[in-house]
C-alpha atoms as a PDB file:
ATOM      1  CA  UNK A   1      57.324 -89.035-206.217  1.00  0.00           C
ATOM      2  CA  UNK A   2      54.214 -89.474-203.279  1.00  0.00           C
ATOM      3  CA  UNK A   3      55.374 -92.019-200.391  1.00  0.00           C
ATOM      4  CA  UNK A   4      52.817 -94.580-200.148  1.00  0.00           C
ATOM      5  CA  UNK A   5      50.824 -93.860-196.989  1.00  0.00           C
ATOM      6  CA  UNK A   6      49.737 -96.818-196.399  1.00  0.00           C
ATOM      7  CA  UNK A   7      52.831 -98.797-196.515  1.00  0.00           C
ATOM      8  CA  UNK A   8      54.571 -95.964-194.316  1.00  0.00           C
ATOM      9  CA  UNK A   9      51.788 -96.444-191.615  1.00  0.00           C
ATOM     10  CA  UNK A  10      52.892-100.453-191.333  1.00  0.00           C
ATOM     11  CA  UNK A  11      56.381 -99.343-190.435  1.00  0.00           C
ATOM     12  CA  UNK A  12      58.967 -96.910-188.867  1.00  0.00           C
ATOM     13  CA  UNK A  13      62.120 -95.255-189.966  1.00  0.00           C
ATOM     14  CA  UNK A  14      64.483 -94.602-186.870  1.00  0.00           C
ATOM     15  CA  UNK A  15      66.938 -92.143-186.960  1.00  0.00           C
ATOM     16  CA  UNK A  16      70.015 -94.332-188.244  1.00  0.00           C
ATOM     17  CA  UNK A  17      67.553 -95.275-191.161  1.00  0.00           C
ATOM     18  CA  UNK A  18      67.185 -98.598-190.271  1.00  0.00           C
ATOM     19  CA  UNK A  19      63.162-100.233-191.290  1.00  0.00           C
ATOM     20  CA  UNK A  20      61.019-101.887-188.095  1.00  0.00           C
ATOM     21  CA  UNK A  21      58.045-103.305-189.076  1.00  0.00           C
ATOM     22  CA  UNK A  22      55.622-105.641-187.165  1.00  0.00           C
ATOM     23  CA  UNK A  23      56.021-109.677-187.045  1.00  0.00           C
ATOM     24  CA  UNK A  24      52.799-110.800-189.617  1.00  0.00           C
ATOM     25  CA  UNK A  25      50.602-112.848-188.396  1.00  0.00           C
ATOM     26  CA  UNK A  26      49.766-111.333-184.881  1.00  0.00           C
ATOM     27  CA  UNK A  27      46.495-109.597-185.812  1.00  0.00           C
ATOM     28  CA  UNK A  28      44.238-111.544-183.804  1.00  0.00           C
ATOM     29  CA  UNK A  29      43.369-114.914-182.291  1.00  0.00           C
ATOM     30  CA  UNK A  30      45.926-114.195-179.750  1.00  0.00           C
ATOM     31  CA  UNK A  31      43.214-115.463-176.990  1.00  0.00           C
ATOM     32  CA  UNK A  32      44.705-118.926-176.868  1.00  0.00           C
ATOM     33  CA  UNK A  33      48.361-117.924-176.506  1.00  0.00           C
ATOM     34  CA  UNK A  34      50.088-117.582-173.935  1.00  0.00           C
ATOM     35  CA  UNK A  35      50.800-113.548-172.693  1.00  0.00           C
ATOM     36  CA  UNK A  36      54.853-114.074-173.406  1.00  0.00           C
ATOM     37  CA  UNK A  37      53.713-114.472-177.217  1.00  0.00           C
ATOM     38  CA  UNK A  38      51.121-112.341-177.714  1.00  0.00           C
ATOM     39  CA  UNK A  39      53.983-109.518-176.369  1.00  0.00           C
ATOM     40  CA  UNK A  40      57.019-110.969-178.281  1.00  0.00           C
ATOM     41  CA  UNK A  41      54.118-109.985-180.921  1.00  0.00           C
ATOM     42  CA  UNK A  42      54.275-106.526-180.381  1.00  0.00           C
ATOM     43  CA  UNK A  43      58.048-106.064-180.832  1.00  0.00           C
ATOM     44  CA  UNK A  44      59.270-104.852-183.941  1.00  0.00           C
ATOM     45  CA  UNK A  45      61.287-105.965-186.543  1.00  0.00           C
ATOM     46  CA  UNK A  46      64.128-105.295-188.474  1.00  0.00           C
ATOM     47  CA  UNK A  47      62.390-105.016-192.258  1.00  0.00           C
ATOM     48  CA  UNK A  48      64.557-106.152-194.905  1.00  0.00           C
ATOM     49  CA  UNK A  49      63.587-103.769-197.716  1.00  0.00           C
ATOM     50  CA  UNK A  50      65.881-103.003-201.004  1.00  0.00           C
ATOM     51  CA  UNK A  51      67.118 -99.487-201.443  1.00  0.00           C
ATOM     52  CA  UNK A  52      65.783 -99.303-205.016  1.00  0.00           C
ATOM     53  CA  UNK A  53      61.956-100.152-203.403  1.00  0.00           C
ATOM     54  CA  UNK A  54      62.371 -97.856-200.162  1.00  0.00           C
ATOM     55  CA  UNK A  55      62.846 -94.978-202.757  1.00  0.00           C
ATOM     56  CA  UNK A  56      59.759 -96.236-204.356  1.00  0.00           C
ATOM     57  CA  UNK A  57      57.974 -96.256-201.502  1.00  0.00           C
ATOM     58  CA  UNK A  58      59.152 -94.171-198.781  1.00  0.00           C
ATOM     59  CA  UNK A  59      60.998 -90.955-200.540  1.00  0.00           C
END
């Protein structure tokens, strides 16, 4: 089966096979924010994903 590549670009697999992803909703208009939150927007996330869709889309 092909991995989806652009679902796999939106997140990352470590090595422990755990799923980050980004926080939605921190694309832009991040002028008016304060710099604390428009970092906390950068961190990843743990993405809660089922096993039966990760083999769907990330093989």
């Amino acid at each position: 089966m092909k991995t989806n590549k652009s679902f796999t670009k939106r997140i990352r697999v470590t090595k422990n096979n755990k799923v980050l992803a980004r926080k939605p909703g921190f694309n832009h208009f991040n002028a008016k924010q304060k710099r604390t939150t428009q970092l906390q927007g950068k961190k990843l996330q743990n993405f809660k994903i089922t096993s039966k869709s990760r083999q769907r889309f990330i093989p």
